[in-house]
PDB file of N, CA and C in Angstrom:
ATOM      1  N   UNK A   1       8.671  21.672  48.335  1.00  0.00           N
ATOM      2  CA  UNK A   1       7.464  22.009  47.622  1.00  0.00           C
ATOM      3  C   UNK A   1       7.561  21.624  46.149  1.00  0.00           C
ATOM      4  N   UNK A   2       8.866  21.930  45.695  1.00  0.00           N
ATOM      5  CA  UNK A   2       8.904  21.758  44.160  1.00  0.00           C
ATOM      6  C   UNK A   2       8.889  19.831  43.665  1.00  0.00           C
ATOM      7  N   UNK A   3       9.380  19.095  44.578  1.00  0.00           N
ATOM      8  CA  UNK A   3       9.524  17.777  44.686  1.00  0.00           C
ATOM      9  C   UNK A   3       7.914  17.179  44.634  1.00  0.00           C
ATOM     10  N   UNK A   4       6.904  18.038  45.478  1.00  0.00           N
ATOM     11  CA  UNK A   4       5.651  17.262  45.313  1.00  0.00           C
ATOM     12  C   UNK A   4       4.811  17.974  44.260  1.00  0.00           C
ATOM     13  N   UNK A   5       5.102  19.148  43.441  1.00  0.00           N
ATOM     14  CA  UNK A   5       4.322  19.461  42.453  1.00  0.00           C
ATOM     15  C   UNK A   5       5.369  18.760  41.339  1.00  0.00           C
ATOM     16  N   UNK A   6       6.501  18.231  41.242  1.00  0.00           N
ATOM     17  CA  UNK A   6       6.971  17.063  40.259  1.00  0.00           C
ATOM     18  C   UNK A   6       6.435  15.713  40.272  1.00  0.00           C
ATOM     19  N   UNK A   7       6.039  15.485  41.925  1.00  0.00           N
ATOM     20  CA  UNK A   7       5.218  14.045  41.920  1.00  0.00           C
ATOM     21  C   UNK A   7       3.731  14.222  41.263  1.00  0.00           C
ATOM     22  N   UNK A   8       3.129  14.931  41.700  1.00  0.00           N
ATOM     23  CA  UNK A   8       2.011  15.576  41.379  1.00  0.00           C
ATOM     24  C   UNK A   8       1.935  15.476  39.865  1.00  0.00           C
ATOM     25  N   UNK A   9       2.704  15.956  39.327  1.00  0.00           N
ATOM     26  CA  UNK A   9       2.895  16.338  37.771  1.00  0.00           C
ATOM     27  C   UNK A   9       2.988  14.554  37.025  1.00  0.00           C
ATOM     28  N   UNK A  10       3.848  14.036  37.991  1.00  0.00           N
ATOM     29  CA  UNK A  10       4.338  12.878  37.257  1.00  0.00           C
ATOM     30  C   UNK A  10       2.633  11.812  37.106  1.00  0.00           C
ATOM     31  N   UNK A  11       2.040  11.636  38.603  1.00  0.00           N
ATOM     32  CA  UNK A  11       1.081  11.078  38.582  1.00  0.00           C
ATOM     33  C   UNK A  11      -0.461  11.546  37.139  1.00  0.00           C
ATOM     34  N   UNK A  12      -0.365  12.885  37.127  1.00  0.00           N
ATOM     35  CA  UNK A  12      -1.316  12.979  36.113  1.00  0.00           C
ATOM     36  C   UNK A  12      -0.760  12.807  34.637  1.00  0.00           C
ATOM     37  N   UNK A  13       0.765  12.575  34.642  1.00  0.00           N
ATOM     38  CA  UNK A  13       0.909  12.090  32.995  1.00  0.00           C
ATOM     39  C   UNK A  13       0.267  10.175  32.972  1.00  0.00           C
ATOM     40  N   UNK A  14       0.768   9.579  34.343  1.00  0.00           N
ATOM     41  CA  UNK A  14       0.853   8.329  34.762  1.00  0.00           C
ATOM     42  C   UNK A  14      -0.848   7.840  34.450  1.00  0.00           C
ATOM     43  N   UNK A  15      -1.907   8.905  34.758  1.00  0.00           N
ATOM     44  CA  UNK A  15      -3.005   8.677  34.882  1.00  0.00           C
ATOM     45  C   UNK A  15      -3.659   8.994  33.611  1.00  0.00           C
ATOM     46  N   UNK A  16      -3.353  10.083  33.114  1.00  0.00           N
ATOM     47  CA  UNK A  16      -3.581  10.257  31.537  1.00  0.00           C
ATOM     48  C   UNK A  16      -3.416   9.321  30.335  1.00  0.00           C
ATOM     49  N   UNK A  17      -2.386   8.517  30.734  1.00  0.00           N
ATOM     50  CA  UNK A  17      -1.500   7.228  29.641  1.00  0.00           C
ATOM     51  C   UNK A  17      -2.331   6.493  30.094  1.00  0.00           C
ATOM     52  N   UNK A  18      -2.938   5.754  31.645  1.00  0.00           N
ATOM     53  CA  UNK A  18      -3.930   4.924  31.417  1.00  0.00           C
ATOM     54  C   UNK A  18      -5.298   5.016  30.884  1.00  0.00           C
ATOM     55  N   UNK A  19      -5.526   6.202  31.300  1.00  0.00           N
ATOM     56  CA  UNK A  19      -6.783   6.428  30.495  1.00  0.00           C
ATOM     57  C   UNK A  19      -6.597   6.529  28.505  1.00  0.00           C
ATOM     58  N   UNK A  20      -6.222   7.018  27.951  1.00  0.00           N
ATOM     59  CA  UNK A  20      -5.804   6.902  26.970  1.00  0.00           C
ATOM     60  C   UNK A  20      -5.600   5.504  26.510  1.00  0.00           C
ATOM     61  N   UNK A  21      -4.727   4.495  27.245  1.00  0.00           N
ATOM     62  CA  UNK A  21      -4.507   2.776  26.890  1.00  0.00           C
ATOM     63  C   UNK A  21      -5.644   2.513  27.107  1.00  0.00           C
ATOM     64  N   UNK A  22      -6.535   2.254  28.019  1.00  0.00           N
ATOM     65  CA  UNK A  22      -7.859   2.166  27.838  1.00  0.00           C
ATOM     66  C   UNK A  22      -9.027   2.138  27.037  1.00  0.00           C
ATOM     67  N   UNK A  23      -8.488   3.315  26.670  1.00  0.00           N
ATOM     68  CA  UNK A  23      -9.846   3.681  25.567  1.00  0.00           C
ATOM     69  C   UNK A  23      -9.281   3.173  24.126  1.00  0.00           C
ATOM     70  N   UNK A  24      -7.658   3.153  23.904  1.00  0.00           N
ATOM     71  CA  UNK A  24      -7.688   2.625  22.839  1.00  0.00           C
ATOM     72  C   UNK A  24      -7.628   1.200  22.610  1.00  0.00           C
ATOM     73  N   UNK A  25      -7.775   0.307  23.706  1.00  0.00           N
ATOM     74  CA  UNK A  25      -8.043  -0.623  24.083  1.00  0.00           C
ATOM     75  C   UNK A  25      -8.999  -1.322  23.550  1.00  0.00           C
ATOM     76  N   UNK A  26     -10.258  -0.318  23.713  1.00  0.00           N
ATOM     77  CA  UNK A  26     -11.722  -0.243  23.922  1.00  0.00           C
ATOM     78  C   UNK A  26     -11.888  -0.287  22.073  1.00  0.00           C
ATOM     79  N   UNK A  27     -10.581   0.670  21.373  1.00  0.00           N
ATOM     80  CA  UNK A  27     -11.164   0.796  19.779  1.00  0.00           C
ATOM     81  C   UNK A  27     -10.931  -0.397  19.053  1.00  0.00           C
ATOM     82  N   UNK A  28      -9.548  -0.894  19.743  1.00  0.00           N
ATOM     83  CA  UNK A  28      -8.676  -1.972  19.207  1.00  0.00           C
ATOM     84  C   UNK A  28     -10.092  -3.045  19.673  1.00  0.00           C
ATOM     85  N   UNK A  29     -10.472  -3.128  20.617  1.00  0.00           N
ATOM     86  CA  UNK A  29     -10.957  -4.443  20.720  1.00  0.00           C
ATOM     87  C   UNK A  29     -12.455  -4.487  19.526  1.00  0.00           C
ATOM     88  N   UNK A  30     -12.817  -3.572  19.312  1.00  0.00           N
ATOM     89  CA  UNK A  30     -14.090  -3.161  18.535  1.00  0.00           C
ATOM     90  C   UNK A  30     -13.771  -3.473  17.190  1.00  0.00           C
ATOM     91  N   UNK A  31     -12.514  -2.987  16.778  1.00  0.00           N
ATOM     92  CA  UNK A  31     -12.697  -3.020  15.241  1.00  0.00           C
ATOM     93  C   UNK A  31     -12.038  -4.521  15.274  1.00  0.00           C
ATOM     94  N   UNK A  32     -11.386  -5.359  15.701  1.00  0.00           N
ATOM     95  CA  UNK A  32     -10.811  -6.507  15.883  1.00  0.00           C
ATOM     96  C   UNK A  32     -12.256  -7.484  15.952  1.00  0.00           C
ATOM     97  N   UNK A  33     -13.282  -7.080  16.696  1.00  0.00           N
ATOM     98  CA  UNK A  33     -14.873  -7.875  16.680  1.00  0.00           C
ATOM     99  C   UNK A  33     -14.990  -7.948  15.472  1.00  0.00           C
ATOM    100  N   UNK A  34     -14.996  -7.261  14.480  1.00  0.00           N
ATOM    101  CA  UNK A  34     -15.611  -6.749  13.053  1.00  0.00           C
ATOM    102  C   UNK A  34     -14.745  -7.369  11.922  1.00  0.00           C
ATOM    103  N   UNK A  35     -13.711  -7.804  12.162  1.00  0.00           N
ATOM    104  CA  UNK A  35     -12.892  -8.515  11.495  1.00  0.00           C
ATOM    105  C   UNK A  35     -11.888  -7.096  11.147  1.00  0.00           C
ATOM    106  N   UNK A  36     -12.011  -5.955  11.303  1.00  0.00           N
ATOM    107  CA  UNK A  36     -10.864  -5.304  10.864  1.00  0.00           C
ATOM    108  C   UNK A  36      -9.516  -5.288  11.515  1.00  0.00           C
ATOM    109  N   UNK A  37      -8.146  -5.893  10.748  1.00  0.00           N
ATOM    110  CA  UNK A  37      -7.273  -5.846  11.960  1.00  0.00           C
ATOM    111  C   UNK A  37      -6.784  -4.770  12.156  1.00  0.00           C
ATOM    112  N   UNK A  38      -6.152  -4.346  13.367  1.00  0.00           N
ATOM    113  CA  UNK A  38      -5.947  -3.252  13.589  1.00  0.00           C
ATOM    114  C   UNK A  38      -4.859  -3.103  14.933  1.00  0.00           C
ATOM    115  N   UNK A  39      -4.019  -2.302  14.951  1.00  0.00           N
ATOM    116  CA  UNK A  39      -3.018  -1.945  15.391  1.00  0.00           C
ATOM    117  C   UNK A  39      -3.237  -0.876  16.356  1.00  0.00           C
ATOM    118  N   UNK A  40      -3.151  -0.282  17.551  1.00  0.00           N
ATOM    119  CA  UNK A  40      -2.272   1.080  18.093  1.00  0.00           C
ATOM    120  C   UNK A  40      -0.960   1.208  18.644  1.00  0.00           C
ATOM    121  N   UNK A  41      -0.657   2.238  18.759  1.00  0.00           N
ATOM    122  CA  UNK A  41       0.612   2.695  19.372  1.00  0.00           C
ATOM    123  C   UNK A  41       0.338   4.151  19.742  1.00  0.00           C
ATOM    124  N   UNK A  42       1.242   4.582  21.308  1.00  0.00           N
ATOM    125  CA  UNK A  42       1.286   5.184  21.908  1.00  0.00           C
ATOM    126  C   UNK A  42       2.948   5.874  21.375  1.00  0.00           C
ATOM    127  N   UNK A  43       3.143   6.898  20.545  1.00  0.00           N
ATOM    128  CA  UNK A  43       4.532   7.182  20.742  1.00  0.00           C
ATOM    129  C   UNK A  43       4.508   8.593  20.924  1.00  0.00           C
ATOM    130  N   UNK A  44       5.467   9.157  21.940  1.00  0.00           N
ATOM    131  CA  UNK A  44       5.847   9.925  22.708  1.00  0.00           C
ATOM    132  C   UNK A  44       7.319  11.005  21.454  1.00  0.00           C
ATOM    133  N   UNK A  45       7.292  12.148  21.685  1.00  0.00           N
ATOM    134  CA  UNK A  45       8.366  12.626  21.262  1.00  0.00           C
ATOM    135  C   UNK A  45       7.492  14.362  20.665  1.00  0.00           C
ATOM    136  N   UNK A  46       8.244  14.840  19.736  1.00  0.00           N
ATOM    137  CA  UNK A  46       7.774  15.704  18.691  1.00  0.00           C
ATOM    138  C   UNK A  46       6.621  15.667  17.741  1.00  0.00           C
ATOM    139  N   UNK A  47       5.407  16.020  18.641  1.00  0.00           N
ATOM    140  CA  UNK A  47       4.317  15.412  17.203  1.00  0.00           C
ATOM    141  C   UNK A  47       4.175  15.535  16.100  1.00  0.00           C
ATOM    142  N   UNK A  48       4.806  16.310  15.615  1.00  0.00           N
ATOM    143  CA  UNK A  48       4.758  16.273  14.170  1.00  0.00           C
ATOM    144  C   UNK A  48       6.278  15.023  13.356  1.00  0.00           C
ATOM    145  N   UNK A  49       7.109  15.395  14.099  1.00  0.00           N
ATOM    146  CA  UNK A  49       8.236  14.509  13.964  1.00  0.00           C
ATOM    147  C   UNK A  49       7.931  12.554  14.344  1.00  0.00           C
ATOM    148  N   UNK A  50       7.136  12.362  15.116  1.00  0.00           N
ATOM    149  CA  UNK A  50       6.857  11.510  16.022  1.00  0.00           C
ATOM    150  C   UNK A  50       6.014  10.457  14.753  1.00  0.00           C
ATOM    151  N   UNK A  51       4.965  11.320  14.578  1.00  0.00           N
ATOM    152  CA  UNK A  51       3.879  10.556  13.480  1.00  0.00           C
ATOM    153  C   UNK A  51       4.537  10.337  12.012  1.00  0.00           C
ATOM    154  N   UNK A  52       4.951  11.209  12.069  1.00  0.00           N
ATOM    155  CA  UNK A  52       5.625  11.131  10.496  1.00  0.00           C
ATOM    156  C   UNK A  52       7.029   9.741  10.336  1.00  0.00           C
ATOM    157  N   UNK A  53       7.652   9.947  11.031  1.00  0.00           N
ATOM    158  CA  UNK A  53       8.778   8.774  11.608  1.00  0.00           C
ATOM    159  C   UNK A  53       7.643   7.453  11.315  1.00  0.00           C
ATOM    160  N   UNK A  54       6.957   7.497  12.678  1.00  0.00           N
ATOM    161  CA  UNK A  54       6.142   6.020  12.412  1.00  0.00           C
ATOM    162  C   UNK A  54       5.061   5.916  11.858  1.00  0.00           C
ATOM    163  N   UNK A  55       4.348   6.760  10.765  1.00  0.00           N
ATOM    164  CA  UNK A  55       3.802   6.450   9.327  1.00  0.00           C
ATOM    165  C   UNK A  55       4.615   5.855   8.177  1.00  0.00           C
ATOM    166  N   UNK A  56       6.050   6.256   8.302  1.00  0.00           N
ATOM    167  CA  UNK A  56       6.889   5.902   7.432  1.00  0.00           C
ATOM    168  C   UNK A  56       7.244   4.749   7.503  1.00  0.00           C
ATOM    169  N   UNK A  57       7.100   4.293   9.021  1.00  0.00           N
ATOM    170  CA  UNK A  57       8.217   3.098   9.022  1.00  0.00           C
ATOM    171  C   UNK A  57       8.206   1.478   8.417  1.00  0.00           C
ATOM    172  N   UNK A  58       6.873   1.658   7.833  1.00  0.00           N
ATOM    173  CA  UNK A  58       6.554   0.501   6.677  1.00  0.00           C
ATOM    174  C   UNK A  58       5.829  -0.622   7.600  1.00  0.00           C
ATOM    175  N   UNK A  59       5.415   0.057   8.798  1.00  0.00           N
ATOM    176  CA  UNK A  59       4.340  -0.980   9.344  1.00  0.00           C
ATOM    177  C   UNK A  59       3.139  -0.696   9.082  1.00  0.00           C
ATOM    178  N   UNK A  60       2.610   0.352   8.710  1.00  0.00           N
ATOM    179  CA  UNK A  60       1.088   1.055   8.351  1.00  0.00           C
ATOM    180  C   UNK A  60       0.781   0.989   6.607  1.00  0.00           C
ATOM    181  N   UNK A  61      -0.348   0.214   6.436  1.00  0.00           N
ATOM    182  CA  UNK A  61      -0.891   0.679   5.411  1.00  0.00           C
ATOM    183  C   UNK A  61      -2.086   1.899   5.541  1.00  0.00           C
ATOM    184  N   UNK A  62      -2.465   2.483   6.488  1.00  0.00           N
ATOM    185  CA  UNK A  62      -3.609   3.285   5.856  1.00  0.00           C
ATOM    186  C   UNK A  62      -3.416   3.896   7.682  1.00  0.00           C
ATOM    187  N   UNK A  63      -3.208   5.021   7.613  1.00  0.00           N
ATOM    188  CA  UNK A  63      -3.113   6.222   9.019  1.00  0.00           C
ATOM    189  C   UNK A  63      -4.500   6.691   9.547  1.00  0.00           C
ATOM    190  N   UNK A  64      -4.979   6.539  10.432  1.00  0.00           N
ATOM    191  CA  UNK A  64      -6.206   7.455  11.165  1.00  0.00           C
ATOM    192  C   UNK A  64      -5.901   8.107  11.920  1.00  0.00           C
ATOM    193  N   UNK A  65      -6.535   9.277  11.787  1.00  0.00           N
ATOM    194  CA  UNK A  65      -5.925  10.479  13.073  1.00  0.00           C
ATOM    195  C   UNK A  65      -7.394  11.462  13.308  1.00  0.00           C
ATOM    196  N   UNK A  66      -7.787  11.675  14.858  1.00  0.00           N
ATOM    197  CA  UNK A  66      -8.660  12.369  14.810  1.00  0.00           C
ATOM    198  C   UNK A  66      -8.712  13.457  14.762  1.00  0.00           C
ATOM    199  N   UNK A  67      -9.706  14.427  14.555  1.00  0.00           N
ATOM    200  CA  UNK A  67      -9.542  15.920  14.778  1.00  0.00           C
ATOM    201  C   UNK A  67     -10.445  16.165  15.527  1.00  0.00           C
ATOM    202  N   UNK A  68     -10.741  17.367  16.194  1.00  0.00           N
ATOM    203  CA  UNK A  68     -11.927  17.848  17.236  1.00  0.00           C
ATOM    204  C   UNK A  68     -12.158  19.093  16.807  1.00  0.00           C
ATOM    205  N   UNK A  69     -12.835  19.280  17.031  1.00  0.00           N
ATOM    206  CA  UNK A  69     -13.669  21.304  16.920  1.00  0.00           C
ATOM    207  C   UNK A  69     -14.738  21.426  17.253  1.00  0.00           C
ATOM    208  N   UNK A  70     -15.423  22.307  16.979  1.00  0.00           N
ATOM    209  CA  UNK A  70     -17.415  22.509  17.889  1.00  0.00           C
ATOM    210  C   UNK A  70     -18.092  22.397  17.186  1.00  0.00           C
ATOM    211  N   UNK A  71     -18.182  22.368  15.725  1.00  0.00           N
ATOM    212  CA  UNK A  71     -18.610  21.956  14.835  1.00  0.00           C
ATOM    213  C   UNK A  71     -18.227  21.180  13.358  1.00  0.00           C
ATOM    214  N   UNK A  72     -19.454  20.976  12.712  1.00  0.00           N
ATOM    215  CA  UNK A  72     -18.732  20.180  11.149  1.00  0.00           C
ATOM    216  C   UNK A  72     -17.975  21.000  10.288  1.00  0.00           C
ATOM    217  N   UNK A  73     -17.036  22.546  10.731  1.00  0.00           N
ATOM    218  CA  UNK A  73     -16.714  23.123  10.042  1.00  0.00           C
ATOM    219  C   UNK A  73     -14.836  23.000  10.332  1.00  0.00           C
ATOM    220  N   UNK A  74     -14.538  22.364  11.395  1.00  0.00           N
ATOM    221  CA  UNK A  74     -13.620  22.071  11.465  1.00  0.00           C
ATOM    222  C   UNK A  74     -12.693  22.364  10.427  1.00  0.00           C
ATOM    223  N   UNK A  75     -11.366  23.631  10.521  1.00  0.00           N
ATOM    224  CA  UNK A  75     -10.628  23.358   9.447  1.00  0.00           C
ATOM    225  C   UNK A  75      -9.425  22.244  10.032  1.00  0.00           C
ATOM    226  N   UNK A  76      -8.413  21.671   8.662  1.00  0.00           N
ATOM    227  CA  UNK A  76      -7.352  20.926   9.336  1.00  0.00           C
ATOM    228  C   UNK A  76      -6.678  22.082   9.248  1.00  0.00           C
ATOM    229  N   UNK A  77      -5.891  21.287  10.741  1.00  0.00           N
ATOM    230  CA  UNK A  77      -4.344  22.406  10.990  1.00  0.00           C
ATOM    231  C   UNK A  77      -3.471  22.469  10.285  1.00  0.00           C
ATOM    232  N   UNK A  78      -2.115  23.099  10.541  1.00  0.00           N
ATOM    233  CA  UNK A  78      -0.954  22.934  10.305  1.00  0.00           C
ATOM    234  C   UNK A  78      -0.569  21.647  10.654  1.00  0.00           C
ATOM    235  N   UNK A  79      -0.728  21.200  11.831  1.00  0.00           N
ATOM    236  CA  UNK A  79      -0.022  19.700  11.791  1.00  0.00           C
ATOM    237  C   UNK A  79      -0.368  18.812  10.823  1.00  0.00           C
ATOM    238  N   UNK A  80      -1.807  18.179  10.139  1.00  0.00           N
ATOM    239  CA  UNK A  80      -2.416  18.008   9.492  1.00  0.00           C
ATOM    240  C   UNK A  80      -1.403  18.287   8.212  1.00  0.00           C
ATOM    241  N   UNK A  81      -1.594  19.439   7.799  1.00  0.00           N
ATOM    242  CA  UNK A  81      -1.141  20.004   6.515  1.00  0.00           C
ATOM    243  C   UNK A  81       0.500  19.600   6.207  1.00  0.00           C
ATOM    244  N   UNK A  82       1.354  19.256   7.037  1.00  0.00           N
ATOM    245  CA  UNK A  82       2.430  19.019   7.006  1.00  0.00           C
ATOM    246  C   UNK A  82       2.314  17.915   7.117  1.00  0.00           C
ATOM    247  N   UNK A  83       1.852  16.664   8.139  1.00  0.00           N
ATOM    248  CA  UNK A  83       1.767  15.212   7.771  1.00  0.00           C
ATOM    249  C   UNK A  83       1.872  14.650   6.416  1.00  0.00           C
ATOM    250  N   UNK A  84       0.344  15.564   5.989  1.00  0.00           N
ATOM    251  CA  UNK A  84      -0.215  14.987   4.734  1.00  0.00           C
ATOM    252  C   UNK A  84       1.053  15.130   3.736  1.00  0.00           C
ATOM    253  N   UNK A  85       1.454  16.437   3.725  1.00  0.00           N
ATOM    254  CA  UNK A  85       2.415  16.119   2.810  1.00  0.00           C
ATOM    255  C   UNK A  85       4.234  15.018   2.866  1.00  0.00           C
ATOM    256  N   UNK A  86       4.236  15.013   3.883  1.00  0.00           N
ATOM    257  CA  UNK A  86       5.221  14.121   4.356  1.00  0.00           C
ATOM    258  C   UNK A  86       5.001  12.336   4.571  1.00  0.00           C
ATOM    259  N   UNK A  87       3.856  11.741   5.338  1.00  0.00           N
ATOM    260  CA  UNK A  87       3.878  10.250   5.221  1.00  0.00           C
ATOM    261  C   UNK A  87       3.593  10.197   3.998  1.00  0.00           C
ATOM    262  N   UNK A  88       3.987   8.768   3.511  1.00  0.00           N
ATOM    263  CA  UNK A  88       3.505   7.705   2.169  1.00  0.00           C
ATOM    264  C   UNK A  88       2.387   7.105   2.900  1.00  0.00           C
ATOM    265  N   UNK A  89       1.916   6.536   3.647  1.00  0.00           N
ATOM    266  CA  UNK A  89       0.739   5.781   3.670  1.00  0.00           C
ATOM    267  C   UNK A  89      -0.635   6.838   3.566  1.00  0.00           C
ATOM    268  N   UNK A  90      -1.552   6.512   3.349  1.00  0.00           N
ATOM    269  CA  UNK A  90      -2.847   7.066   3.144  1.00  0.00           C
ATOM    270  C   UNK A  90      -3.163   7.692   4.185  1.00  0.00           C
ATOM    271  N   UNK A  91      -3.790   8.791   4.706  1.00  0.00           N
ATOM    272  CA  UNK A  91      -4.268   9.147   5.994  1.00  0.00           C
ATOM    273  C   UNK A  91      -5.585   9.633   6.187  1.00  0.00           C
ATOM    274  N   UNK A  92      -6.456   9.174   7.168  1.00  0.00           N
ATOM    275  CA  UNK A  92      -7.942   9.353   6.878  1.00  0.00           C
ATOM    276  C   UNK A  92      -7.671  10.501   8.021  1.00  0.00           C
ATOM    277  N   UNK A  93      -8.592  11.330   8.163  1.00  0.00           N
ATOM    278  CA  UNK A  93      -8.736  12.515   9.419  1.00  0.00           C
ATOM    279  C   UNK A  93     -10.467  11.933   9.935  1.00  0.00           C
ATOM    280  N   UNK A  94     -10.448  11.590  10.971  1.00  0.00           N
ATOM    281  CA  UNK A  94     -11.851  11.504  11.666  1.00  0.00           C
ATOM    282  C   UNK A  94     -12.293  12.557  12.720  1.00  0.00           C
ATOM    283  N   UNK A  95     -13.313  13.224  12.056  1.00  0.00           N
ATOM    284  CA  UNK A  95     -13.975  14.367  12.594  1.00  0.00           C
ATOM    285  C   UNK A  95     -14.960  13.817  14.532  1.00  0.00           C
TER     286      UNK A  95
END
């Protein structure tokens, strides 16, 4: 039983990562129409540790990261609040 709720488990990370490559697929190919160049990456680890590592790593000039909430009152988080103070490159937050 425990073997097919690990397969189980494995398939919806498997299915999540494509959907996700997909769509950023979908951004990359959009802002690339427009002449903006533009980069993603998918990295896996400690999110707060994870972003901060590869904001630093001198391939990014300027960071986008989204946020979500139910309305325009959205505060930023803690993760947020600790980024900001940790990368050197610029970081926009998109609501």
């Amino acid at each position: 039983m425990c073997d097919r709720i690990m397969d189980h488990e494995k398939q919806i990370w498997r299915d999540m990562k494509k959907s996700i490559n997909e769509e950023m697929a979908g951004m990359l190919h959009h802002c690339n129409s427009m002449d903006v160049p533009c980069t993603t990456k998918i990295v896996e680890g400690d999110r707060k540790e994870a972003i901060v590592e590869e904001a630093n790593s001198g391939e990014y000039d300027l960071v986008v990261m989204g946020a979500y909430g139910r309305d325009a009152k959205t505060e930023i988080g803690s993760l947020f609040t600790a980024i900001i103070r940790e990368i050197t490159p610029p970081l926009i937050i998109v609501h």
